[in-house]
Every structure is written in structure tokens, then in C-alpha cells.
Protein backbone atom coordinates (compact mmCIF):
# COMPACT_ATOMS: atom_id res chain seq x y z
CA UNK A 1 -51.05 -13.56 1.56
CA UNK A 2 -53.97 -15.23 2.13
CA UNK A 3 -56.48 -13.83 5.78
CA UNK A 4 -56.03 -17.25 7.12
CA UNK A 5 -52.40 -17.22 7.02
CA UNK A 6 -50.70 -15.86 9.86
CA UNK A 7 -48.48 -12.66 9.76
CA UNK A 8 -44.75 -13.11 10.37
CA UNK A 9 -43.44 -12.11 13.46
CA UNK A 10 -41.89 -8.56 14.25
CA UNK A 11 -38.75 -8.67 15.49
CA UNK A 12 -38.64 -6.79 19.05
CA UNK A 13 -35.70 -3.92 19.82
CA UNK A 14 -33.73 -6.46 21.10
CA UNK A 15 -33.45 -8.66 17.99
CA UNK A 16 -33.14 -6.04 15.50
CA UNK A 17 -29.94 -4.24 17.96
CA UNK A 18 -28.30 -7.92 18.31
CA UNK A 19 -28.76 -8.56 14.70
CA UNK A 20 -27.23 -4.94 14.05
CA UNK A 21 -24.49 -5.57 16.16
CA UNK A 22 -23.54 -8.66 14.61
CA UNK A 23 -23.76 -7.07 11.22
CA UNK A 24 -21.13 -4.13 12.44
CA UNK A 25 -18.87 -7.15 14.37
CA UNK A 26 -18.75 -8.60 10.61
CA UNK A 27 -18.12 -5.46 8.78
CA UNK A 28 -15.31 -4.94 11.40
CA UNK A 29 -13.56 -7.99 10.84
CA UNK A 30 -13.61 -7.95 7.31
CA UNK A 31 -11.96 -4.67 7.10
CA UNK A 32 -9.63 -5.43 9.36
CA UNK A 33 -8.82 -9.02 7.16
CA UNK A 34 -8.67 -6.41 4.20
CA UNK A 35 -6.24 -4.01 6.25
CA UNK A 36 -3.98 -7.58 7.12
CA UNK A 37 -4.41 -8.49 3.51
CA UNK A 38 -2.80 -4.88 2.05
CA UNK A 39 0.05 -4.80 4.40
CA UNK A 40 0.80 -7.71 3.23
CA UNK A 41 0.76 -7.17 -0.37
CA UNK A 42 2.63 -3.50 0.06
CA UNK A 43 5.36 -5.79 1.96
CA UNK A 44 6.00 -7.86 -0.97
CA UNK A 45 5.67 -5.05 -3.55
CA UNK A 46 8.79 -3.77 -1.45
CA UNK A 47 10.26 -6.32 -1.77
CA UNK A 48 10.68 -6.45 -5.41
CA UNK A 49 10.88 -2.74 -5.80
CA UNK A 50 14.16 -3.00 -3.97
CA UNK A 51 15.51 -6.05 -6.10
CA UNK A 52 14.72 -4.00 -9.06
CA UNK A 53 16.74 -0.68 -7.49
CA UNK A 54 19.65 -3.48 -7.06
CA UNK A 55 19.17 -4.66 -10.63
CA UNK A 56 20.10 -1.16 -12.06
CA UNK A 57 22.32 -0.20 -9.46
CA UNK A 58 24.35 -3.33 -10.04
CA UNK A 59 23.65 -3.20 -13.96
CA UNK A 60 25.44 0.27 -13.60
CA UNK A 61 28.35 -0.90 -11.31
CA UNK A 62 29.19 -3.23 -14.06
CA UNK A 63 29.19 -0.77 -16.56
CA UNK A 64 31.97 1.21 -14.92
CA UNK A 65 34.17 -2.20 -14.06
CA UNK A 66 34.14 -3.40 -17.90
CA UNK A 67 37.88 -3.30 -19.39
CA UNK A 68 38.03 -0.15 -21.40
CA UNK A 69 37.85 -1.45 -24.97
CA UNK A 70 34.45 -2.65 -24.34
CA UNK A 71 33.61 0.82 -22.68
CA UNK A 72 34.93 2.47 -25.38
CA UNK A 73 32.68 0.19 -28.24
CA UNK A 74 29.58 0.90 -26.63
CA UNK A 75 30.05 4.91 -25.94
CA UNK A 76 31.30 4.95 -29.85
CA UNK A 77 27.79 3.07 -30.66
CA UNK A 78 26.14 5.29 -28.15
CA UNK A 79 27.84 8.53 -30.27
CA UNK A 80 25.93 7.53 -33.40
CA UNK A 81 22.89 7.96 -31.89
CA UNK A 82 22.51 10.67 -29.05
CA UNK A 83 19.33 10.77 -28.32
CA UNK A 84 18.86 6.78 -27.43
CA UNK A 85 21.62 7.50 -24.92
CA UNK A 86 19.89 10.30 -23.06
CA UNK A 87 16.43 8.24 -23.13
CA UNK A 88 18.54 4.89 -21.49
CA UNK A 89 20.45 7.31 -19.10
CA UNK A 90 16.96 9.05 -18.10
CA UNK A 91 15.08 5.93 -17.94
CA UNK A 92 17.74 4.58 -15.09
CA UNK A 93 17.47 7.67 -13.03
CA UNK A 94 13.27 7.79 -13.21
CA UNK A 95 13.16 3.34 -12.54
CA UNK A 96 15.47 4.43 -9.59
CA UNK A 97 12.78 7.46 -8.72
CA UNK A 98 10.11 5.53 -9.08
CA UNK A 99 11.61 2.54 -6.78
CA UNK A 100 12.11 5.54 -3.62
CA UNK A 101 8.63 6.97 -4.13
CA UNK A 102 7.45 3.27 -4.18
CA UNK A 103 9.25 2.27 -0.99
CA UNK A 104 7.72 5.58 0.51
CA UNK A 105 4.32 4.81 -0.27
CA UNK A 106 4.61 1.16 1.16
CA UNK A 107 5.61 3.43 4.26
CA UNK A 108 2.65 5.52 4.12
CA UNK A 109 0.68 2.66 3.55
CA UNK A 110 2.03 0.15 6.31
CA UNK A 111 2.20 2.76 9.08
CA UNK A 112 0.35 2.59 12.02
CA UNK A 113 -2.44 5.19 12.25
CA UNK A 114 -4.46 6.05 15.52
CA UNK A 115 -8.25 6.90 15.00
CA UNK A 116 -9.01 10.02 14.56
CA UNK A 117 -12.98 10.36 13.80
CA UNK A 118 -14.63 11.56 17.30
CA UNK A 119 -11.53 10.86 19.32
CA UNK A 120 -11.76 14.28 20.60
CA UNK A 121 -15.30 14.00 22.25
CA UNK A 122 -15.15 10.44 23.10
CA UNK A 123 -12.85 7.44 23.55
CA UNK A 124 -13.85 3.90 22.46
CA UNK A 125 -13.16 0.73 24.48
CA UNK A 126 -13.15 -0.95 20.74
CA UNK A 127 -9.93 0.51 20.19
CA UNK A 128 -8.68 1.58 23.48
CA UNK A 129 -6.12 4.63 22.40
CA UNK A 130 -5.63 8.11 23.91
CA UNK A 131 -2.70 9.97 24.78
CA UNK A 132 -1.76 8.87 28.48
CA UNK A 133 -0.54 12.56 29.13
CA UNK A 134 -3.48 14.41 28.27
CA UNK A 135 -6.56 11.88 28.18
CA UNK A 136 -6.17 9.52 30.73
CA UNK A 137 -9.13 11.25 32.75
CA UNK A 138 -11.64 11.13 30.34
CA UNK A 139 -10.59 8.08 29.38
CA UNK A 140 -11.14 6.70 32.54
CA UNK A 141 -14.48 7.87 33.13
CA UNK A 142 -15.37 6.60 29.78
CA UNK A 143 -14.07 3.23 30.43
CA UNK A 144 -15.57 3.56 33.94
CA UNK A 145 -18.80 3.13 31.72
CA UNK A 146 -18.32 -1.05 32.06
CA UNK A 147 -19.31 -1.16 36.08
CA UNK A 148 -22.49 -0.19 35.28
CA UNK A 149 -22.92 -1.79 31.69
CA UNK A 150 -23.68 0.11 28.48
CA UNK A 151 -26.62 1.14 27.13
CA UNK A 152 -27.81 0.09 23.31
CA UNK A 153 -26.97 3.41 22.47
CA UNK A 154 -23.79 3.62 23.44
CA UNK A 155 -22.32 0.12 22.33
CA UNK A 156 -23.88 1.32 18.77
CA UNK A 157 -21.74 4.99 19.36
CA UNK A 158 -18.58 2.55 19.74
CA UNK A 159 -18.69 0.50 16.94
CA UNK A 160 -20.01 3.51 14.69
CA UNK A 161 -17.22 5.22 15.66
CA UNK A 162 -14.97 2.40 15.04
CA UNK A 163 -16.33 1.84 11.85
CA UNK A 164 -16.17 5.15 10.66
CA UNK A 165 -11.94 5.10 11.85
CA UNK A 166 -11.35 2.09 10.01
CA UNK A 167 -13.08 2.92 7.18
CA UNK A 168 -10.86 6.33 6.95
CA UNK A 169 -7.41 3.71 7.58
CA UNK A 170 -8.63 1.50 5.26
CA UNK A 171 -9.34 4.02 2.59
CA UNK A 172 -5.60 5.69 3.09
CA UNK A 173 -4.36 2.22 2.93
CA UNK A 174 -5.81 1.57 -0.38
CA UNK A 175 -4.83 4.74 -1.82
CA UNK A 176 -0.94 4.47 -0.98
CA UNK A 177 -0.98 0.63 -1.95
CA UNK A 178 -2.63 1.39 -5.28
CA UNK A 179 0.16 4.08 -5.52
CA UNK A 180 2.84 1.69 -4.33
CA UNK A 181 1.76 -0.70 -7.17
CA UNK A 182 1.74 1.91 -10.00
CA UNK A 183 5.16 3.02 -9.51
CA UNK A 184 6.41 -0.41 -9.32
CA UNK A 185 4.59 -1.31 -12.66
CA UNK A 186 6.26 1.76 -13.85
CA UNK A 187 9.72 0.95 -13.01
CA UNK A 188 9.54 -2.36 -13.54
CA UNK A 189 8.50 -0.84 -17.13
CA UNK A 190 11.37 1.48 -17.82
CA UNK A 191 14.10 -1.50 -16.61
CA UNK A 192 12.40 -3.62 -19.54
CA UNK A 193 12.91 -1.27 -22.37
CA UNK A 194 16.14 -0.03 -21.13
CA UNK A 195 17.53 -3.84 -21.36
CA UNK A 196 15.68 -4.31 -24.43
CA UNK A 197 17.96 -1.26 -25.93
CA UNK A 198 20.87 -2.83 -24.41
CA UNK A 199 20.41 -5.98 -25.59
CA UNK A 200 19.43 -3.93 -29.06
CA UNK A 201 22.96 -2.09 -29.11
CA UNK A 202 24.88 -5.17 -28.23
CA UNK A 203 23.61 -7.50 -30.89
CA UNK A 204 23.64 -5.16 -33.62
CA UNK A 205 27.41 -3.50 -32.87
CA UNK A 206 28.82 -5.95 -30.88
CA UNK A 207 27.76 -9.56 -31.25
CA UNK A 208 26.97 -8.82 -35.23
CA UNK A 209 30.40 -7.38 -36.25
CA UNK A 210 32.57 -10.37 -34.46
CA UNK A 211 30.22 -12.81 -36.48
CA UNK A 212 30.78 -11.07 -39.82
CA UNK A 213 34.91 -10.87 -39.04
């Protein structure tokens, strides 16, 4: 920089805690448009978990309603090989396992969770929530705080505090989502290869012998 040039300006207290400010406001809103987002998503992954419970529920309703000849071909095929029975039977009761503990993570995930970072020594008026029975006082008082206006200092207490509590929900939310997801993938998994060794049974001891006869 050359001597004649002129040095930037400094930004005064006041900038830098406005510009600070706006920078938390934005990291706020964006977490809570990510929070919105996963919700979202661990609705629809519901969703299809269930259809896919229904899918081998209803696959093994129709078993039991067949006429008993056809019963009676596929246990004899079954016979011949044991072991590929067992592996179908335990792949519908783990795709079934898999579809609760899915639906329970979307639970975990979706539920609504109060902030718990500092709520003990001090309430936010961010997130206004306290337990009417025990901290209405200090709640009061602390909201009290708006007659007389808040102080830099305390406005950046609030939305560090807020930050760190939705940070902490977002992080949970994440975690059961990415759960959610897995166990979905992995049931959606085990209800491919157990119609693949369906289909697999059928065509080679049903569908094959009527087209050699």
C-alpha cells in the first residue's frame, strides 16, 4: 500500500456487533431451514417404511390364503433345501424389525425438544420456554429485561445460547434421520432378495415343470 493512499476505515463496536448479529440471525435461520428440511425427509422415509411393512405383511397373508396344493408345492420345494427357507423366513422377520426401529427413529427424530444448554441459569426471549410451574419468576424478571432495553452483551448471551440449543437439536436430528434412513435401506434390502428367491423358487419348480408337461 502505497503512504499516499489512505488506510481503510475501522469499523467502530457498533458495526462489528450489528454485523455479528446479522451473521448469528443467518446461522439461525439456516439451521432452522435444515431442521424444516429433515422433518420433512424423516416424514416421507415413514412413509415408505410402512408401505414396505404392508408389502410383507400382505405378501404373508397371501401365503396362508393360497388353496392347499399350491401350499403344499412350495413347502415340498422349500424341503429340498432347508436352509434357503430359514434365510427367507428370517429375512421377513428382520425387514419387519428394521421397519419398527425405523418408524421409532423418525419419532426420535421428529419430536419436539425444548432447549436445554443454559436453561437452568437463564431464559432466552429467542425461544421463550420454561416450565410455567416452576420458572415463571425468573422468567419474568428476565423478560422484564425489554423495559429497559438490552445491552450488547446480553442480546449476544441470547442468540449464543440459542445457537448453541439448536445446534444440539439439530445434531440429534441428524443422527436419528441418518438412522431412520439406514434401516430403511436395509429393509428395503432384505424385501428385494427375499422376492428375488421367491420369484427364484417359483420359476424353477413351478412355472418350469407346467412348461415341460
Amino acid at each position: 500500500m502505497s503512504r499516499h493512499e489512505p488506510s481503510p476505515p475501522v469499523p467502530d463496536a457498533a458495526a462489528r456487533f450489528a454485523d455479528g448479529i446479522r451473521h448469528a440471525e443467518s446461522g439461525y435461520r439456516n439451521a432452522q431451514d435444515v431442521i424444516r428440511f429433515i422433518d420433512t425427509k424423516a416424514g416421507a422415509i415413514a412413509g415408505f417404511t410402512s408401505v414396505c411393512i404392508g408389502v410383507v405383511l400382505q405378501g404373508i397373508k397371501e401365503f396362508l390364503c393360497l388353496n392347499k396344493d399350491i401350499q403344499e408345492s412350495i413347502v415340498v420345494a422349500f424341503k429340498q433345501h432347508p436352509a434357503c427357507a430359514l434365510v427367507l423366513f428370517g429375512f421377513c422377520v428382520v425387514s419387519i424389525g428394521l421397519g419398527i426401529a425405523c418408524i421409532w427413529f423418525v419419532v426420535q427424530c421428529v419430536a419436539a425438544r425444548a432447549p436445554r444448554i443454559g436453561l437452568e441459569k437463564r431464559h432466552s426471549m429467542l425461544f421463550p420456554c420454561y416450565d410455567a410451574a416452576h420458572e415463571a419468576g425468573l422468567a419474568h424478571e428476565h423478560y422484564q429485561k425489554l423495559e429497559r432495553g438490552l445491552t450488547h452483551e446480553e442480546i449476544a448471551e441470547e442468540y449464543e445460547m440459542q445457537l448453541l440449543n439448536v445446534g444440539a437439536i439439530l445434531e440429534k436430528k441428524i443422527r436419528f434421520q441418518r438412522r431412520a434412513a439406514n434401516a430403511f435401506l436395509g429393509q428395503l434390502t432384505l424385501i428385494a432378495l427375499s422376492g428375488a428367491i421367491l420369484f427364484f423358487y417359483a420359476y424353477v419348480y413351478m412355472i418350469i415343470p407346467e412348461v415341460i408337461k
